[in-house]
N, C-alpha and C. Protein backbone atom coordinates (compact mmCIF):
# COMPACT_ATOMS: atom_id res chain seq x y z
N UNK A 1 -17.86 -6.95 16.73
CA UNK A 1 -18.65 -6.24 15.76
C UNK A 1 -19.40 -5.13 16.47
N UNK A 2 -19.58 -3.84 15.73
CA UNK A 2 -20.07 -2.71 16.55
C UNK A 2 -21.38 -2.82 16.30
N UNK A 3 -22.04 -2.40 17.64
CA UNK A 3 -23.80 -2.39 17.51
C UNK A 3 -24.50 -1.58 16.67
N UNK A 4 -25.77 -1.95 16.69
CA UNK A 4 -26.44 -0.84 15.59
C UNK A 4 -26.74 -0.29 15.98
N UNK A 5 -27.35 1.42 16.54
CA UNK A 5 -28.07 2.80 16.89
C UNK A 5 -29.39 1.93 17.27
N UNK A 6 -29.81 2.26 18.25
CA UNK A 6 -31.32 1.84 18.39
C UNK A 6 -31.91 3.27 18.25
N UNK A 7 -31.92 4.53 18.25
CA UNK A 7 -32.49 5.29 17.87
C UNK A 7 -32.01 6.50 16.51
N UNK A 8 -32.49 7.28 15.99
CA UNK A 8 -32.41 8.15 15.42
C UNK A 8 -31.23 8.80 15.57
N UNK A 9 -30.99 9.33 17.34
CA UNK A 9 -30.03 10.53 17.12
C UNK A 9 -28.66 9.66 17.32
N UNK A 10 -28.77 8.26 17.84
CA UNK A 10 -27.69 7.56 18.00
C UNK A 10 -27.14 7.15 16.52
N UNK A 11 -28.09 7.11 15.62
CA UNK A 11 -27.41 6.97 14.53
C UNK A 11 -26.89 8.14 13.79
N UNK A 12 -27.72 9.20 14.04
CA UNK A 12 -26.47 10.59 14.02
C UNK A 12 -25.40 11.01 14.22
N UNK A 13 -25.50 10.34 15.46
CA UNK A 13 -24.06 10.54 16.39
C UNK A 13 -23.17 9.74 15.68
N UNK A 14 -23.50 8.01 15.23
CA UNK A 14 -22.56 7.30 14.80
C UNK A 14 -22.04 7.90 13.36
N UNK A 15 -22.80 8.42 12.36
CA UNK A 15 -22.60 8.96 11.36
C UNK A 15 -21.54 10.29 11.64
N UNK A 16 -21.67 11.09 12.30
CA UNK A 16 -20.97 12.24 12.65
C UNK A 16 -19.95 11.47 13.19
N UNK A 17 -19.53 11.17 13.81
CA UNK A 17 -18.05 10.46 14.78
C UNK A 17 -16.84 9.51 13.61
N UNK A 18 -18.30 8.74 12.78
CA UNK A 18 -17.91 8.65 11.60
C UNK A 18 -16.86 9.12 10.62
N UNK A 19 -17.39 10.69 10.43
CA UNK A 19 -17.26 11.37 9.78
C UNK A 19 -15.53 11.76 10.44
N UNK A 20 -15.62 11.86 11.52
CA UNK A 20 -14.56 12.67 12.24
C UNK A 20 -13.37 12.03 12.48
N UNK A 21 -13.87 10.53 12.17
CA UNK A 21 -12.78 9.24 12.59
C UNK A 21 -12.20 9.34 11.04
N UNK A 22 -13.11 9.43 10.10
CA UNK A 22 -12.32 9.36 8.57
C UNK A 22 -11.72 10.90 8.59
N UNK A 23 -12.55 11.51 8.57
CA UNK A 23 -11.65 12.84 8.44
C UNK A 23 -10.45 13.17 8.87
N UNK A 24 -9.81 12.43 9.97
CA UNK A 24 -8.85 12.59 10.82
C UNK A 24 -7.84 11.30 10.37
N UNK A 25 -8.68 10.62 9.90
CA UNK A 25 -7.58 9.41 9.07
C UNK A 25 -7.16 9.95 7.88
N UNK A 26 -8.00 10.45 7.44
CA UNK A 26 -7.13 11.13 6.09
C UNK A 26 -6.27 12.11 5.65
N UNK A 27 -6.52 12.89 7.25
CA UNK A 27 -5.33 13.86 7.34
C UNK A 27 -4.23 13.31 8.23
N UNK A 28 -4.48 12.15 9.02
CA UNK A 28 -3.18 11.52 9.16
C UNK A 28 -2.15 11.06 8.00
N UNK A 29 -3.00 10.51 6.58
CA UNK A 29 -2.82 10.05 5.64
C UNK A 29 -2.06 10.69 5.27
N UNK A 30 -2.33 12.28 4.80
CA UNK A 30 -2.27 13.20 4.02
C UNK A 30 -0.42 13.76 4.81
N UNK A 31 -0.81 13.68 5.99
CA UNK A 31 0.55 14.36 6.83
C UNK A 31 1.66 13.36 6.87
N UNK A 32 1.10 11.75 6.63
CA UNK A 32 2.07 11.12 6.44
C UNK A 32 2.91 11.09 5.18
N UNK A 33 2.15 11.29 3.93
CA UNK A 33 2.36 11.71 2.80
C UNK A 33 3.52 12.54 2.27
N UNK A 34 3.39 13.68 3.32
CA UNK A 34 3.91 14.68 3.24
C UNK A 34 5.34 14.58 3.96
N UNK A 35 5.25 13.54 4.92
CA UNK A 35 6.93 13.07 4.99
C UNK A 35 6.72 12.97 6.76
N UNK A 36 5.98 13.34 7.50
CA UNK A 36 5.85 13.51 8.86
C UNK A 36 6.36 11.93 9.42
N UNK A 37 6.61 12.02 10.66
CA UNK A 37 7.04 10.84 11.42
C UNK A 37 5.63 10.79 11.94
N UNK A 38 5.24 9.27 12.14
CA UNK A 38 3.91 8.81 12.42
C UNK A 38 3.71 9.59 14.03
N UNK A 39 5.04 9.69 14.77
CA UNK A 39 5.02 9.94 16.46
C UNK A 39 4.15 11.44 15.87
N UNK A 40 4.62 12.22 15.60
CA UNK A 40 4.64 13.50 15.22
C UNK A 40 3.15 13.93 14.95
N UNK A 41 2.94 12.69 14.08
CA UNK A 41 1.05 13.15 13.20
C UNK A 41 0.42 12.57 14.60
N UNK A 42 0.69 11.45 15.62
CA UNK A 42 -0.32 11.34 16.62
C UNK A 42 -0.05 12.67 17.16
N UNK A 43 0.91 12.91 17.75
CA UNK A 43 0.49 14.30 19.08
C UNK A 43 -0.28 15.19 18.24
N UNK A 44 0.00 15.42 16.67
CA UNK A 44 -0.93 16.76 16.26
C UNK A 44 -2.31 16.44 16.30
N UNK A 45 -2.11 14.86 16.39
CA UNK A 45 -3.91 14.61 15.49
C UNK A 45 -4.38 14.14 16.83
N UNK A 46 -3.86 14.27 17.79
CA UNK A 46 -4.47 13.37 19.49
C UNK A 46 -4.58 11.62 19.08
N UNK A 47 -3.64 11.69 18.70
CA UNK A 47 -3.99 9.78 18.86
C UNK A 47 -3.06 9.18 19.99
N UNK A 48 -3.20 8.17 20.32
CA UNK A 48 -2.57 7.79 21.67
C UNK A 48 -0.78 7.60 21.05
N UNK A 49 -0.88 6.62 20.06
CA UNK A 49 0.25 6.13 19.54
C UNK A 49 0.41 5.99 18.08
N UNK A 50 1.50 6.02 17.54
CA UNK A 50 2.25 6.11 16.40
C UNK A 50 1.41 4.89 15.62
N UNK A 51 1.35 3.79 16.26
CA UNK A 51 0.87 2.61 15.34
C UNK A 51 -0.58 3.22 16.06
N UNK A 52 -1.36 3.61 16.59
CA UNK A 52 -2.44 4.16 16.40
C UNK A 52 -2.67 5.00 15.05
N UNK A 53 -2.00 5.59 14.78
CA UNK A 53 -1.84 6.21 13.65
C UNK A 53 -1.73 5.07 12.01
N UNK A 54 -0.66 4.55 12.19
CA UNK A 54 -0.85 3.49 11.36
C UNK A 54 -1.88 3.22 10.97
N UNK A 55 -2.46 2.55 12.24
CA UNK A 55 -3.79 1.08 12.03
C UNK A 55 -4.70 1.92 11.37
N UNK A 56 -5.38 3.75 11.84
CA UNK A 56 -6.37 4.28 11.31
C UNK A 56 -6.26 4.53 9.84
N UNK A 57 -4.81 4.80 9.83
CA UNK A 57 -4.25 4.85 8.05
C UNK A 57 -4.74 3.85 7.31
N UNK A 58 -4.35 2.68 7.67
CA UNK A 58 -4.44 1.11 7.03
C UNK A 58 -6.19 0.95 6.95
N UNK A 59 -6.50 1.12 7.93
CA UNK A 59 -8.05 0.60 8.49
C UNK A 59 -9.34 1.96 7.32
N UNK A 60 -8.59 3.20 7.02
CA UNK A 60 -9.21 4.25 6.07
C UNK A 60 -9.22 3.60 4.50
N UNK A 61 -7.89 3.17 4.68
CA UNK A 61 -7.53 2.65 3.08
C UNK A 61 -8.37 1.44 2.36
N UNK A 62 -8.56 0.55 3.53
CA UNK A 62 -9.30 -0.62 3.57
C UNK A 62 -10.60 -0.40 3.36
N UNK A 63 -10.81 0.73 4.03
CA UNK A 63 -12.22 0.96 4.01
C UNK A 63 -12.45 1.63 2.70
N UNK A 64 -12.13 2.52 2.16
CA UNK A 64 -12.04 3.37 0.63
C UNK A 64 -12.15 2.06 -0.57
N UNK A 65 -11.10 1.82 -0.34
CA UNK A 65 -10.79 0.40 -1.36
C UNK A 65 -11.99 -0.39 -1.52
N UNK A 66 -12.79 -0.70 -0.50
CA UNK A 66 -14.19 -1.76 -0.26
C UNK A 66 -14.38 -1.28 -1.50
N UNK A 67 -14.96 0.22 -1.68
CA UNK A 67 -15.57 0.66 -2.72
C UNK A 67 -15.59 1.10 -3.75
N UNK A 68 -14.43 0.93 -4.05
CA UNK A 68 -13.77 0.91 -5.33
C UNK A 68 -14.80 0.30 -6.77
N UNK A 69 -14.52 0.57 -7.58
CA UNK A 69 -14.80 -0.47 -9.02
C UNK A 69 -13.45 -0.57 -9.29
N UNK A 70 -12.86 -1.73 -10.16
CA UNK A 70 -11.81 -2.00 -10.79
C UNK A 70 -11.49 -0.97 -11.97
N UNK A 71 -11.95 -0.34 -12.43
CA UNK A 71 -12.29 1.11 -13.28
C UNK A 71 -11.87 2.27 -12.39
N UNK A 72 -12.74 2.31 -11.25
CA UNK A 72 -11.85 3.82 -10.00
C UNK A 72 -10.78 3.25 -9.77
N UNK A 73 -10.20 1.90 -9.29
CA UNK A 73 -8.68 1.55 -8.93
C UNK A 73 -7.94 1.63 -10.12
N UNK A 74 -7.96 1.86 -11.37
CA UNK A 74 -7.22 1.90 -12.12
C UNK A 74 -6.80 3.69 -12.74
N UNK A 75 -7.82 4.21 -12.41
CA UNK A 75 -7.88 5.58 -12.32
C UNK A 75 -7.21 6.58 -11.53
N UNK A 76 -7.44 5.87 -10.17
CA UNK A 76 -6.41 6.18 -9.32
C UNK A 76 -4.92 5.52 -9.19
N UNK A 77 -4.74 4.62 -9.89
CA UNK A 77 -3.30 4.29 -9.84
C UNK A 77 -2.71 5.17 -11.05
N UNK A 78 -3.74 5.38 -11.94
CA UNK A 78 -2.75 5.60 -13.35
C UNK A 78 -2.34 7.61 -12.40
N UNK A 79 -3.53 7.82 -11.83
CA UNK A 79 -3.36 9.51 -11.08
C UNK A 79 -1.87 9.43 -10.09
N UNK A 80 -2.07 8.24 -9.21
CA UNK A 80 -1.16 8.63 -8.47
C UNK A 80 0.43 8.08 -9.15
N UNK A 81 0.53 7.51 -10.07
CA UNK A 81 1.91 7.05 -11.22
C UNK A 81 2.09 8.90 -11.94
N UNK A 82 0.78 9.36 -12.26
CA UNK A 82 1.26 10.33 -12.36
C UNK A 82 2.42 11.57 -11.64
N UNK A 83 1.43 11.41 -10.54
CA UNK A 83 1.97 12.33 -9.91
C UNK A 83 3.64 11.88 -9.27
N UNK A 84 3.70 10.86 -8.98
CA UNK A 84 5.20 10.30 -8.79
C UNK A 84 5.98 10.69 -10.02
N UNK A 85 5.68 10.45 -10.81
CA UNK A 85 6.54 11.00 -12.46
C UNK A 85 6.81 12.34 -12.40
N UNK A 86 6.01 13.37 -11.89
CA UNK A 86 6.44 15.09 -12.00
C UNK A 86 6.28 15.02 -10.75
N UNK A 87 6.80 14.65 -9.57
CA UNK A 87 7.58 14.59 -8.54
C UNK A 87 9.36 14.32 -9.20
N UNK A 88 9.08 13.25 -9.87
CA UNK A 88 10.61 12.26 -9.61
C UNK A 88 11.19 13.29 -10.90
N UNK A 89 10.27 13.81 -12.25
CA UNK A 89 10.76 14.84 -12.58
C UNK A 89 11.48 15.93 -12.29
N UNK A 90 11.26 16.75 -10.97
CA UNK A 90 11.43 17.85 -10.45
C UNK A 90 12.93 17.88 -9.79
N UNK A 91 12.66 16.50 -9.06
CA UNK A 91 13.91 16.23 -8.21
C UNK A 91 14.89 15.57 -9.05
N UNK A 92 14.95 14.91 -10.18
CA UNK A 92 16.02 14.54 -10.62
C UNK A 92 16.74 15.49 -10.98
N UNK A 93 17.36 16.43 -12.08
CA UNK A 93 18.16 17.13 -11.93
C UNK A 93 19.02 17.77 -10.88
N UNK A 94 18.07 18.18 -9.69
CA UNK A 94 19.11 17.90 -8.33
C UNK A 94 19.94 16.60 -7.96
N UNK A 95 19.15 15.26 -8.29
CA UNK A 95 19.65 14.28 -7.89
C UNK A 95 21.14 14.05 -8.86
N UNK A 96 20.92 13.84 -10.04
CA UNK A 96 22.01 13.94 -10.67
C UNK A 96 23.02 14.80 -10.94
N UNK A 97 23.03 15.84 -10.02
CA UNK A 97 24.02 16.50 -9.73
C UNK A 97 24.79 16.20 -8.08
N UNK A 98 24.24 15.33 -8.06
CA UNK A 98 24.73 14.80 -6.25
C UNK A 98 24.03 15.44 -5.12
N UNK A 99 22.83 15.98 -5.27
CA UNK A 99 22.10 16.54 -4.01
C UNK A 99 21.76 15.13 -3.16
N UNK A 100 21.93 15.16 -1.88
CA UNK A 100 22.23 13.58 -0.92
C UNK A 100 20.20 13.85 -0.97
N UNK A 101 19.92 14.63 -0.45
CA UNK A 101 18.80 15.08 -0.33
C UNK A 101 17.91 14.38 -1.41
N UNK A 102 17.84 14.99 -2.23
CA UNK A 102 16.95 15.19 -3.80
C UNK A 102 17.36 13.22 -4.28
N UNK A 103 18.56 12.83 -4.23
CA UNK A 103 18.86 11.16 -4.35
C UNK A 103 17.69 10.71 -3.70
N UNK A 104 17.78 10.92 -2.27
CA UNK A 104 17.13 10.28 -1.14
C UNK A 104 15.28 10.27 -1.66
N UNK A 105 14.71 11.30 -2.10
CA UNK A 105 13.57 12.00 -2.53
C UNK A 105 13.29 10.75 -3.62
N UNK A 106 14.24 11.20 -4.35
CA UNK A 106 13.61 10.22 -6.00
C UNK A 106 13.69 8.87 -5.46
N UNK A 107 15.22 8.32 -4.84
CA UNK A 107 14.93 6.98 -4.12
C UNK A 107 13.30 6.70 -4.04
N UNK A 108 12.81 7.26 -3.19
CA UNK A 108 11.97 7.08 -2.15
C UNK A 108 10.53 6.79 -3.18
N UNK A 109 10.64 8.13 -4.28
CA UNK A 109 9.64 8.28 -5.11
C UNK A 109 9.24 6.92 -6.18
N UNK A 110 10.73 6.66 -6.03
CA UNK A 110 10.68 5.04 -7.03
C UNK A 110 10.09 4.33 -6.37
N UNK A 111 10.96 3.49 -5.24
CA UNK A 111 10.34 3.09 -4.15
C UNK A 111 8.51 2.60 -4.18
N UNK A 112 8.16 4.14 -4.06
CA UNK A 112 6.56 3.85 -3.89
C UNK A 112 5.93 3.59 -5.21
N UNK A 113 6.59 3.82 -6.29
CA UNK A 113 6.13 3.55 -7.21
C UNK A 113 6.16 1.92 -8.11
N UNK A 114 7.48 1.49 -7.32
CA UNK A 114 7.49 -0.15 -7.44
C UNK A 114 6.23 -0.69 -6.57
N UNK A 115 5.75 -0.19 -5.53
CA UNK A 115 4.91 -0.69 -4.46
C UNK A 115 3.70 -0.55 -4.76
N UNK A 116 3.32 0.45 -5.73
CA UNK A 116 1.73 0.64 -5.95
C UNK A 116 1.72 -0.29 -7.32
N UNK A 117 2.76 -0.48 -7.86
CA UNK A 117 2.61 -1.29 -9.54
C UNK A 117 2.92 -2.80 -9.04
N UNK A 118 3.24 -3.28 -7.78
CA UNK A 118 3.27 -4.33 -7.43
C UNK A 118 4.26 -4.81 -8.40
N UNK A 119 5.44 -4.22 -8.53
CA UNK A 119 6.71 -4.53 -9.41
C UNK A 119 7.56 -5.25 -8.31
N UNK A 120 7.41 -5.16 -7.08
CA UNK A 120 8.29 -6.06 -5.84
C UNK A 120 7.24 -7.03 -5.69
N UNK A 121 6.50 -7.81 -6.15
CA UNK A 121 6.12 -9.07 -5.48
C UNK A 121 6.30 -9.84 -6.88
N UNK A 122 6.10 -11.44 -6.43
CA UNK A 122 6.89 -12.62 -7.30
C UNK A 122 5.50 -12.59 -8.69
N UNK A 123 6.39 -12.49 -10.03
CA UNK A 123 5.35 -12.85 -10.72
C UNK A 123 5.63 -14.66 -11.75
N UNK A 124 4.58 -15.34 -11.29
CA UNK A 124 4.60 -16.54 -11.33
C UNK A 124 5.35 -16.76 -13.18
N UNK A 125 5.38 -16.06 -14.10
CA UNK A 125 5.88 -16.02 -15.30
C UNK A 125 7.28 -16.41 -15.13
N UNK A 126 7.89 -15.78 -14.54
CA UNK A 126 9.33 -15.41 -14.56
C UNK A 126 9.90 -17.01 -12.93
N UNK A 127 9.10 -17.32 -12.38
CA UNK A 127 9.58 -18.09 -11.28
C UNK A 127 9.47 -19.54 -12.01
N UNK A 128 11.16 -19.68 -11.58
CA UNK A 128 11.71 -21.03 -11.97
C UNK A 128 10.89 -22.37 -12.03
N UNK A 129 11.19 -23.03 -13.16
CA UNK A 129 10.47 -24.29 -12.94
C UNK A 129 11.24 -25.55 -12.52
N UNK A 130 11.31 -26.66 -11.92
CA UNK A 130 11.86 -27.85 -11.68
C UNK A 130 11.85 -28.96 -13.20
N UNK A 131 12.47 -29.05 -13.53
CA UNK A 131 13.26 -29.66 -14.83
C UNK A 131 13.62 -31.01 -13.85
N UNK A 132 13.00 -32.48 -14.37
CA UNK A 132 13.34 -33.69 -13.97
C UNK A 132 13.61 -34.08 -15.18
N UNK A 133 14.92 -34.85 -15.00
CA UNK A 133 15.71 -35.83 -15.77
C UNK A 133 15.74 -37.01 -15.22
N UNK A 134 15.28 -37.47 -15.49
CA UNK A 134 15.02 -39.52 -15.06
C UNK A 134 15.43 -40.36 -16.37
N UNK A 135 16.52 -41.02 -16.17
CA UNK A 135 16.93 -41.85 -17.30
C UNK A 135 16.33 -43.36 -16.65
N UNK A 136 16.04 -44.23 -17.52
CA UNK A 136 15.67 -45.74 -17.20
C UNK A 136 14.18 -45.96 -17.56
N UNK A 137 13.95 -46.39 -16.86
CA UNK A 137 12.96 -47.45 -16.63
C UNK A 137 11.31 -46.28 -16.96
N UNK A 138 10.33 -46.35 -17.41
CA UNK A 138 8.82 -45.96 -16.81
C UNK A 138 8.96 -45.71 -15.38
N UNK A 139 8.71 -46.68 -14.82
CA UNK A 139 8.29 -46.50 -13.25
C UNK A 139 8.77 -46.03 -12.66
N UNK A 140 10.80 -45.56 -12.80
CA UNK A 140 11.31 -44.85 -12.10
C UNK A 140 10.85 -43.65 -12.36
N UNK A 141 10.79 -42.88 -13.52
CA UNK A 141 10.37 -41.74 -14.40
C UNK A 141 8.86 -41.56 -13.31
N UNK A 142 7.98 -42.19 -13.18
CA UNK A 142 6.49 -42.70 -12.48
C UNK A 142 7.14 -41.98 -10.71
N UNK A 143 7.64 -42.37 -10.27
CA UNK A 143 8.59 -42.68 -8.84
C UNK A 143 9.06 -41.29 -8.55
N UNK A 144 10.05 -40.75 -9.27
CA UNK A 144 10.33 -39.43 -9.10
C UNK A 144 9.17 -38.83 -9.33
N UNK A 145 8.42 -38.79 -9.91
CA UNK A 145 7.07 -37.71 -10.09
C UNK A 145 6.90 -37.81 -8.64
N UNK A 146 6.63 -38.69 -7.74
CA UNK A 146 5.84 -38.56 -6.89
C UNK A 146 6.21 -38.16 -5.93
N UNK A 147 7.94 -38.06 -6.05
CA UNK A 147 8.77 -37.77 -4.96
C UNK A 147 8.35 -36.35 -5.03
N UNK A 148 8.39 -35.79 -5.84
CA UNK A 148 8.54 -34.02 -5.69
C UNK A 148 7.17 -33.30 -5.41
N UNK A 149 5.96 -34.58 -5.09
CA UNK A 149 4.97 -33.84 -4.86
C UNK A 149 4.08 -33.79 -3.84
């Protein structure tokens, strides 16, 4: 855990460095966005390494998110669904004419858009249930219950 400023200008300093550590995460963000290879955004942005780059990405997002209301996260998802839609707009007509390119683009655009709607993880509705058939007795019926649990 990082210490606290024992004086005034040390807490300046931490506030400013602050400032410079997010600022620089968000234009890592922003350049990753934009399609850059993570190697690529460290040498521009001076970070040591690629997953240096990552972790500040991950570690910005985490930090933004803290402060969210469930009202701003929904605001910003419905913004950024937007903007994937007149993206995936633009490029489809290339795509459906066979541009390998413009495919690859909308791919990609779906992609993130299954990932922010959490359309790729398991939703407990749809996941199978275990159906026991026990003919006989109570207690066997009693017996298998207990086996499966």
């Amino acid at each position: 855990m990082a210490e606290q400023p024992d004086t005034p200008e040390e807490e300046a300093q931490s506030v400013i460095m602050g400032a410079l550590v997010k600022s620089r995460a968000e234009e890592a963000y922003e350049l990753k966005l934009s399609g850059k290879p993570l190697g690529e955004i460290a040498d521009a942005l001076g970070y040591p390494t690629s997953h240096a780059v990552s972790q500040a990405i991950n570690d910005q997002m985490k930090l933004d998110a803290a402060y969210l209301s469930e009202l701003g996260r929904s605001g910003i998802l419905k913004m950024e669904l937007d903007r994937l839609d007149r993206l995936q707009e633009k490029l489809w007509p290339a795509a459906m004419m066979g541009d390998p390119h413009s495919v690859d683009s909308v791919l990609r655009v779906m992609d993130r858009r299954i990932k922010i709607t959490g359309l790729d993880t398991a939703d407990s509705s749809t996941q199978q249930h275990t159906i026991l058939v026990v003919g006989g007795e109570e207690h066997d019926y009693i017996e298998k219950l207990k086996e499966l649990q």
